[in-house]
N, C-alpha and C. Protein backbone atom coordinates (compact mmCIF):
# COMPACT_ATOMS: atom_id res chain seq x y z
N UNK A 1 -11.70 4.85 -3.59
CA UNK A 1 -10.76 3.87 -4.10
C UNK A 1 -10.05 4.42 -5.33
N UNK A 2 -8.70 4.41 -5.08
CA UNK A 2 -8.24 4.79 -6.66
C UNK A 2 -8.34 3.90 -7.66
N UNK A 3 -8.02 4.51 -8.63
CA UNK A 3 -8.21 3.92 -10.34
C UNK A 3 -7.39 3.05 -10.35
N UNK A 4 -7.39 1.93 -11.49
CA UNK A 4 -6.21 0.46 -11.55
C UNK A 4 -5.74 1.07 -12.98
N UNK A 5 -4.62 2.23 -13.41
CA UNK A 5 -4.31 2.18 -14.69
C UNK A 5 -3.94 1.44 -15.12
N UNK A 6 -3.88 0.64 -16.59
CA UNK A 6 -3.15 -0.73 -17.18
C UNK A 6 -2.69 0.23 -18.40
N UNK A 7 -1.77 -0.99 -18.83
CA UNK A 7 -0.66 -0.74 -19.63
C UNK A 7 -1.29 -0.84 -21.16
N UNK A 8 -0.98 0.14 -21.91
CA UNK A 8 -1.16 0.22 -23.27
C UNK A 8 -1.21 -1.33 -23.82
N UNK A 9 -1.98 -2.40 -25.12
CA UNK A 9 -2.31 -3.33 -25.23
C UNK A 9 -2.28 -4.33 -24.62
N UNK A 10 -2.08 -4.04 -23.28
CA UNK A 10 -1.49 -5.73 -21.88
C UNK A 10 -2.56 -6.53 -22.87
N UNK A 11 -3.66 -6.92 -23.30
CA UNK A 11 -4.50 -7.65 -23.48
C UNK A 11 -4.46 -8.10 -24.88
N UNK A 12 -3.86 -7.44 -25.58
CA UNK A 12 -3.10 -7.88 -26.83
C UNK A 12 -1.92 -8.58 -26.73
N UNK A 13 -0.97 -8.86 -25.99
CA UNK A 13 -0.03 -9.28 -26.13
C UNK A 13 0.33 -10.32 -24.89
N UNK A 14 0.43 -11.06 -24.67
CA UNK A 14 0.76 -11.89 -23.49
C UNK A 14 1.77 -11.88 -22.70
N UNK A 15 2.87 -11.33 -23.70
CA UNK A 15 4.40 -10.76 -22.70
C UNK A 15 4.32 -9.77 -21.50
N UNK A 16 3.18 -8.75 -22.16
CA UNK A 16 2.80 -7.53 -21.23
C UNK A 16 2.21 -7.70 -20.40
N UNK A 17 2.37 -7.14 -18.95
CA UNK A 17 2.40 -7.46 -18.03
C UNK A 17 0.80 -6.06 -17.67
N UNK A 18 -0.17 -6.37 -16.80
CA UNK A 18 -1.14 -5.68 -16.64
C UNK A 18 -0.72 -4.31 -15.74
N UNK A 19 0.68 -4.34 -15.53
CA UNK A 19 1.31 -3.26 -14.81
C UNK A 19 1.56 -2.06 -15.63
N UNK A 20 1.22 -0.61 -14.98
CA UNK A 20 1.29 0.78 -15.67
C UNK A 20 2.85 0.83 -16.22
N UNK A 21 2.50 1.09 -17.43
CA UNK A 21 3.64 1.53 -18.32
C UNK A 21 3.66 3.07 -19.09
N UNK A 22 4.50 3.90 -19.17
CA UNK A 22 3.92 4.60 -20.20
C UNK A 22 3.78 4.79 -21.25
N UNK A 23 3.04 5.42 -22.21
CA UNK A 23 3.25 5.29 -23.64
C UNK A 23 4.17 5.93 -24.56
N UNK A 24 5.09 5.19 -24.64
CA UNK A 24 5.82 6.63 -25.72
C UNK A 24 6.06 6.28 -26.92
N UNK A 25 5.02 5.49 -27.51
CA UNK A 25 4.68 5.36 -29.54
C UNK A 25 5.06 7.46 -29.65
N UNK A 26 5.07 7.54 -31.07
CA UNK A 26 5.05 8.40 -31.92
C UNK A 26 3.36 8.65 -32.01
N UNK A 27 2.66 7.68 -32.45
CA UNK A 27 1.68 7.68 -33.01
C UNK A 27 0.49 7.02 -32.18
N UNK A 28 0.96 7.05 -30.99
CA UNK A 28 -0.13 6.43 -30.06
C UNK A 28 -0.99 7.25 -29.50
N UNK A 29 -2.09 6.53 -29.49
CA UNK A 29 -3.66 7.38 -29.22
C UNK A 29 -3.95 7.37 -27.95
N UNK A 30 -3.24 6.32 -27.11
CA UNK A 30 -3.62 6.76 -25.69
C UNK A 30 -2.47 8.10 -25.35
N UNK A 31 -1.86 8.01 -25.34
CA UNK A 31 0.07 9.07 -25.41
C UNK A 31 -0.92 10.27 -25.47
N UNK A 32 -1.57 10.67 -26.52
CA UNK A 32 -2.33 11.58 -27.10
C UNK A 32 -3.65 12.16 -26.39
N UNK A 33 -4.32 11.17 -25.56
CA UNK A 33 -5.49 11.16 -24.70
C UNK A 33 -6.75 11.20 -25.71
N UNK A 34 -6.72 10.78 -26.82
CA UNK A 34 -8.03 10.35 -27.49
C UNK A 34 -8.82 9.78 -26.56
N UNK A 35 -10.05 10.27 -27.20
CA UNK A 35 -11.52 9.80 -26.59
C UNK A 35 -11.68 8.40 -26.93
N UNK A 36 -12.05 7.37 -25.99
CA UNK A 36 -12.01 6.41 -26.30
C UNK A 36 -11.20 5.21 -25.71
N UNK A 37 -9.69 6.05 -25.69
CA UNK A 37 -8.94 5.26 -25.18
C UNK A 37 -8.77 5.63 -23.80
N UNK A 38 -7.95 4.39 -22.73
CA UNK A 38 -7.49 4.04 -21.85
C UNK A 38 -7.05 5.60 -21.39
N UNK A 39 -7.88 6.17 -19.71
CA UNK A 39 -7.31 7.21 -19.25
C UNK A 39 -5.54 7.03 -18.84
N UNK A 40 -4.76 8.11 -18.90
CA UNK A 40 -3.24 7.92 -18.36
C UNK A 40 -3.49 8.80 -17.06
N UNK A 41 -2.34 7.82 -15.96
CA UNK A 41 -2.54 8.84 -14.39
C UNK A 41 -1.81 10.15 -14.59
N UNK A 42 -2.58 11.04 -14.15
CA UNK A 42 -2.24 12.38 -13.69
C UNK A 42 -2.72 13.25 -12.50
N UNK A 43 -2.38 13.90 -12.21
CA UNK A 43 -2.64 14.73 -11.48
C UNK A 43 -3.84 14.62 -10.51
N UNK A 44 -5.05 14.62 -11.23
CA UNK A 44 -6.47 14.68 -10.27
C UNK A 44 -6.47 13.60 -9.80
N UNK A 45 -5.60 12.62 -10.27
CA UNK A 45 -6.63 11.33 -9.39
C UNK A 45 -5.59 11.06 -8.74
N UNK A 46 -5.04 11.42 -7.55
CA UNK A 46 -4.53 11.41 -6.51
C UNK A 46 -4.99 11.29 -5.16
N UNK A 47 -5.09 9.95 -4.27
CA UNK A 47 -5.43 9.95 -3.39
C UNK A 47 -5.72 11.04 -2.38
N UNK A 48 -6.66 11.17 -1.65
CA UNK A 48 -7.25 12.54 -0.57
C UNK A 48 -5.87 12.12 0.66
N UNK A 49 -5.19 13.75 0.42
CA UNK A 49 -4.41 13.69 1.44
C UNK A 49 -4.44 13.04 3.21
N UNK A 50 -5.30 13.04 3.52
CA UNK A 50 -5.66 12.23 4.57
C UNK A 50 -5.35 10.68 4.50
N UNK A 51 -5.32 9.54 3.53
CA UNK A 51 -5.10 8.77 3.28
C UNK A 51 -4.08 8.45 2.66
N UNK A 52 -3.29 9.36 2.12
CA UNK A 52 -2.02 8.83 1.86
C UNK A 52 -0.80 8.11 2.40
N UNK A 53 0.02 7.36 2.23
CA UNK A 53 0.63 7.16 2.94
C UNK A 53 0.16 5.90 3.97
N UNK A 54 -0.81 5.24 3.92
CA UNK A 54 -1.76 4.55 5.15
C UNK A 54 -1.76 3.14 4.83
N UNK A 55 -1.68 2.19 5.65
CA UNK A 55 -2.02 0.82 5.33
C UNK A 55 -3.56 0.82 4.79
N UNK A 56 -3.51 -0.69 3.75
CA UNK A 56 -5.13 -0.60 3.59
C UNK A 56 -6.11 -0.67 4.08
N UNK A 57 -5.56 -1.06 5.59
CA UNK A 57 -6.42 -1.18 6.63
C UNK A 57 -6.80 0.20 7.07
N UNK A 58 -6.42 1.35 6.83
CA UNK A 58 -7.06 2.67 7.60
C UNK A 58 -5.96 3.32 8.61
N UNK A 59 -4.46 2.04 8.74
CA UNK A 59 -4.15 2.48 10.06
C UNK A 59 -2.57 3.25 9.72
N UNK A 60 -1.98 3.46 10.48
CA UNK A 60 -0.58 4.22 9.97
C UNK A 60 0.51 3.08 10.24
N UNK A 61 1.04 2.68 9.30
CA UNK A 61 2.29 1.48 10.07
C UNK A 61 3.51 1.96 10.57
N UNK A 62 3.51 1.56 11.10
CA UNK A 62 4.25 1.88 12.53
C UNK A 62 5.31 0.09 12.91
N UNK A 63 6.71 0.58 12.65
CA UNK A 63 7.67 -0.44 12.82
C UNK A 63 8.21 -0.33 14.38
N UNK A 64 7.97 -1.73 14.42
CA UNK A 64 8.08 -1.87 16.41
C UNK A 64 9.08 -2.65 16.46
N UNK A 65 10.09 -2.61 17.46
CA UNK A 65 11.35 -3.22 17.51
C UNK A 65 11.44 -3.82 18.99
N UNK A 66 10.78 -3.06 20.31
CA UNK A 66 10.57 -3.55 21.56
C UNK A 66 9.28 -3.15 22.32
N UNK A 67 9.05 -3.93 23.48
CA UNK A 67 7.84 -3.76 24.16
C UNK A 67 7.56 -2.31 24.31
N UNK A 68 9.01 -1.43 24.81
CA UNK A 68 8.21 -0.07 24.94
C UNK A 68 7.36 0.70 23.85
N UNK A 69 8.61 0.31 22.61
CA UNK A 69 7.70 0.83 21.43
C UNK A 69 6.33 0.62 21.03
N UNK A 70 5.77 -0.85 21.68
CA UNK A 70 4.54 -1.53 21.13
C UNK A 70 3.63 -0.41 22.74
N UNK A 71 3.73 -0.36 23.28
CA UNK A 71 3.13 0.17 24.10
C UNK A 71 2.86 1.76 24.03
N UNK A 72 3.28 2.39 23.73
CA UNK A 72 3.46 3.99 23.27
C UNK A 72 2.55 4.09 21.66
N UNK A 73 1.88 2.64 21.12
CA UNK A 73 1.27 3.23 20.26
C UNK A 73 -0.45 3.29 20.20
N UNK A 74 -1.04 4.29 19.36
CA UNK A 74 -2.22 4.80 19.91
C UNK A 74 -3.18 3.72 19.15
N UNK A 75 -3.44 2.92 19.62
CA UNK A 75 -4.53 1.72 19.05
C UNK A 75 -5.39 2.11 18.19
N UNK A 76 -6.21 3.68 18.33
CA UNK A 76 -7.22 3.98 17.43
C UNK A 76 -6.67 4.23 15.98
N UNK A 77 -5.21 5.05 15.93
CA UNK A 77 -4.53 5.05 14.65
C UNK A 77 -3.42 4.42 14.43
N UNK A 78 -2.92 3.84 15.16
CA UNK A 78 -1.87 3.26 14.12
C UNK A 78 -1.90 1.89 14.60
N UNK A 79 -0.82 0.71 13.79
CA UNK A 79 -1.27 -0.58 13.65
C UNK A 79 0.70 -1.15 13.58
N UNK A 80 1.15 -1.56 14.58
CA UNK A 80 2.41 -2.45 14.52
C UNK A 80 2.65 -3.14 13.67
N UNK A 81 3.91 -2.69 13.05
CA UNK A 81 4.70 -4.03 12.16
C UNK A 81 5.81 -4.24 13.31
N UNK A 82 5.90 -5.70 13.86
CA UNK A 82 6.85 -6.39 14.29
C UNK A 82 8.50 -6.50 13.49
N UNK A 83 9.25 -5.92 14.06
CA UNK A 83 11.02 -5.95 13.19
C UNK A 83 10.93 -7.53 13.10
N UNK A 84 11.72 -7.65 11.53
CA UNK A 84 12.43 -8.99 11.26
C UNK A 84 13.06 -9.15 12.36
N UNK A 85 14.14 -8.49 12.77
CA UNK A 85 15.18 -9.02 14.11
C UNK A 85 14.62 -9.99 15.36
N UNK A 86 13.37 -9.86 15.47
CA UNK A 86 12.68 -9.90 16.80
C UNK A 86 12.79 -11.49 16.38
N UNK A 87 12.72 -12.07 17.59
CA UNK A 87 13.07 -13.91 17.74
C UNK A 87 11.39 -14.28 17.84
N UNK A 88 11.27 -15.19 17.50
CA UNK A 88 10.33 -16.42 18.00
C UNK A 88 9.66 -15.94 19.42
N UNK A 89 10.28 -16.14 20.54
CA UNK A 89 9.57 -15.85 21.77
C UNK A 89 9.35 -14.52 22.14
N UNK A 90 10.46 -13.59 21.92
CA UNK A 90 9.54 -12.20 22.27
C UNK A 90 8.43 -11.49 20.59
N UNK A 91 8.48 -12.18 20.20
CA UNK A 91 7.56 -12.39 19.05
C UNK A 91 6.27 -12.61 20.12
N UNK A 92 5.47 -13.99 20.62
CA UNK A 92 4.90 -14.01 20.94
C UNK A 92 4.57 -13.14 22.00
N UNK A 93 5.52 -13.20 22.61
CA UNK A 93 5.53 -12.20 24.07
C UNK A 93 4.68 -10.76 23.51
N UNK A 94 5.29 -10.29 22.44
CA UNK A 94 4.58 -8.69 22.19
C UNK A 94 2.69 -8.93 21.58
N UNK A 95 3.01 -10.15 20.74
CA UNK A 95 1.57 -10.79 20.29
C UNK A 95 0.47 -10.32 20.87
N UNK A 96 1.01 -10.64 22.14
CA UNK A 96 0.35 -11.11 23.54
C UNK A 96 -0.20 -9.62 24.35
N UNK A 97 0.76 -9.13 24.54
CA UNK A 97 0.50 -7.51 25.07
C UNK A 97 -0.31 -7.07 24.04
N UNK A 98 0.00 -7.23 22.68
CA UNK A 98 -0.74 -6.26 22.05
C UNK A 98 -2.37 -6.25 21.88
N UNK A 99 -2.37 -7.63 22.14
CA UNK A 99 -4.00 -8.23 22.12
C UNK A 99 -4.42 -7.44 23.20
N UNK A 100 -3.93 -7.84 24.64
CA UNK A 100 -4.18 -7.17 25.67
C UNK A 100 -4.71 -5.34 25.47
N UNK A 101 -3.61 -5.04 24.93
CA UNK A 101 -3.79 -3.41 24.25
C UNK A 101 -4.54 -2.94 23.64
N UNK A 102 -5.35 -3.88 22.58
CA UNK A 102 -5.96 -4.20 21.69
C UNK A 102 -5.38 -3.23 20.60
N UNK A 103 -4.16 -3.38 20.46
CA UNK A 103 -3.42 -3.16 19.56
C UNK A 103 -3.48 -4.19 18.27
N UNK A 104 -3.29 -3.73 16.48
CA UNK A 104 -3.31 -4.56 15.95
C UNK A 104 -1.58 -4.54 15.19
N UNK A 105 -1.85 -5.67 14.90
CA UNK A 105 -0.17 -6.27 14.65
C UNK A 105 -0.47 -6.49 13.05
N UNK A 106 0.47 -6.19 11.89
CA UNK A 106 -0.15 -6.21 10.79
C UNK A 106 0.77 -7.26 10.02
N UNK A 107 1.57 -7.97 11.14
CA UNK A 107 2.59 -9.09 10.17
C UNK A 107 2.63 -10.52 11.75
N UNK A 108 1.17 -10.94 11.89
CA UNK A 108 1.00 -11.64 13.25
C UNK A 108 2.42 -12.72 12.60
């Protein structure tokens, strides 16, 4: 699992948002990497290439627009996102195959 970096004082200040920011004080001790303070992301802690790129589910998303497309995909790795465009009934219609497929759909 990767690291959750947070933002220089989020917990001091209420405006700040718990989202990564970087530091660029003059005089700041995380900026600096003092012991003590809050690690900053770099380099090593980069997800294992194998997982990059991947839903959190494990699977590869994969944007499906028609039945052939939903059918041509490999159930063990990858996992359908259904197009906005697609209507109501062939919505269900692919639902339906994909269960059959045992395909998973990641926006039912």
């Amino acid at each position: 699992m990767k690291k959750k970096f947070k933002r220089q004082e989020y917990a001091r200040y209420k405006k700040l948002g718990i989202k990564w920011r970087r530091p660029r004080g003059k005089t700041s001790k995380m900026r600096r990497y003092e012991a003590g303070k809050p690690a900053m992301p770099s380099i090593g802690y980069g997800s294992p290439k194998s997982e990059r790129g991947l839903h959190p589910s494990g699977f590869k998303d994969i944007l499906v627009r028609n039945m052939s497309e939903l059918e041509n995909l490999n159930p063990e790795t990858e996992a359908g996102r259904i197009s906005a465009s697609i209507g109501k009934k062939k919505k269900e219609m692919m639902l339906n195959k994909a269960s059959e497929l045992g395909i998973k759909i990641l926006n039912k």
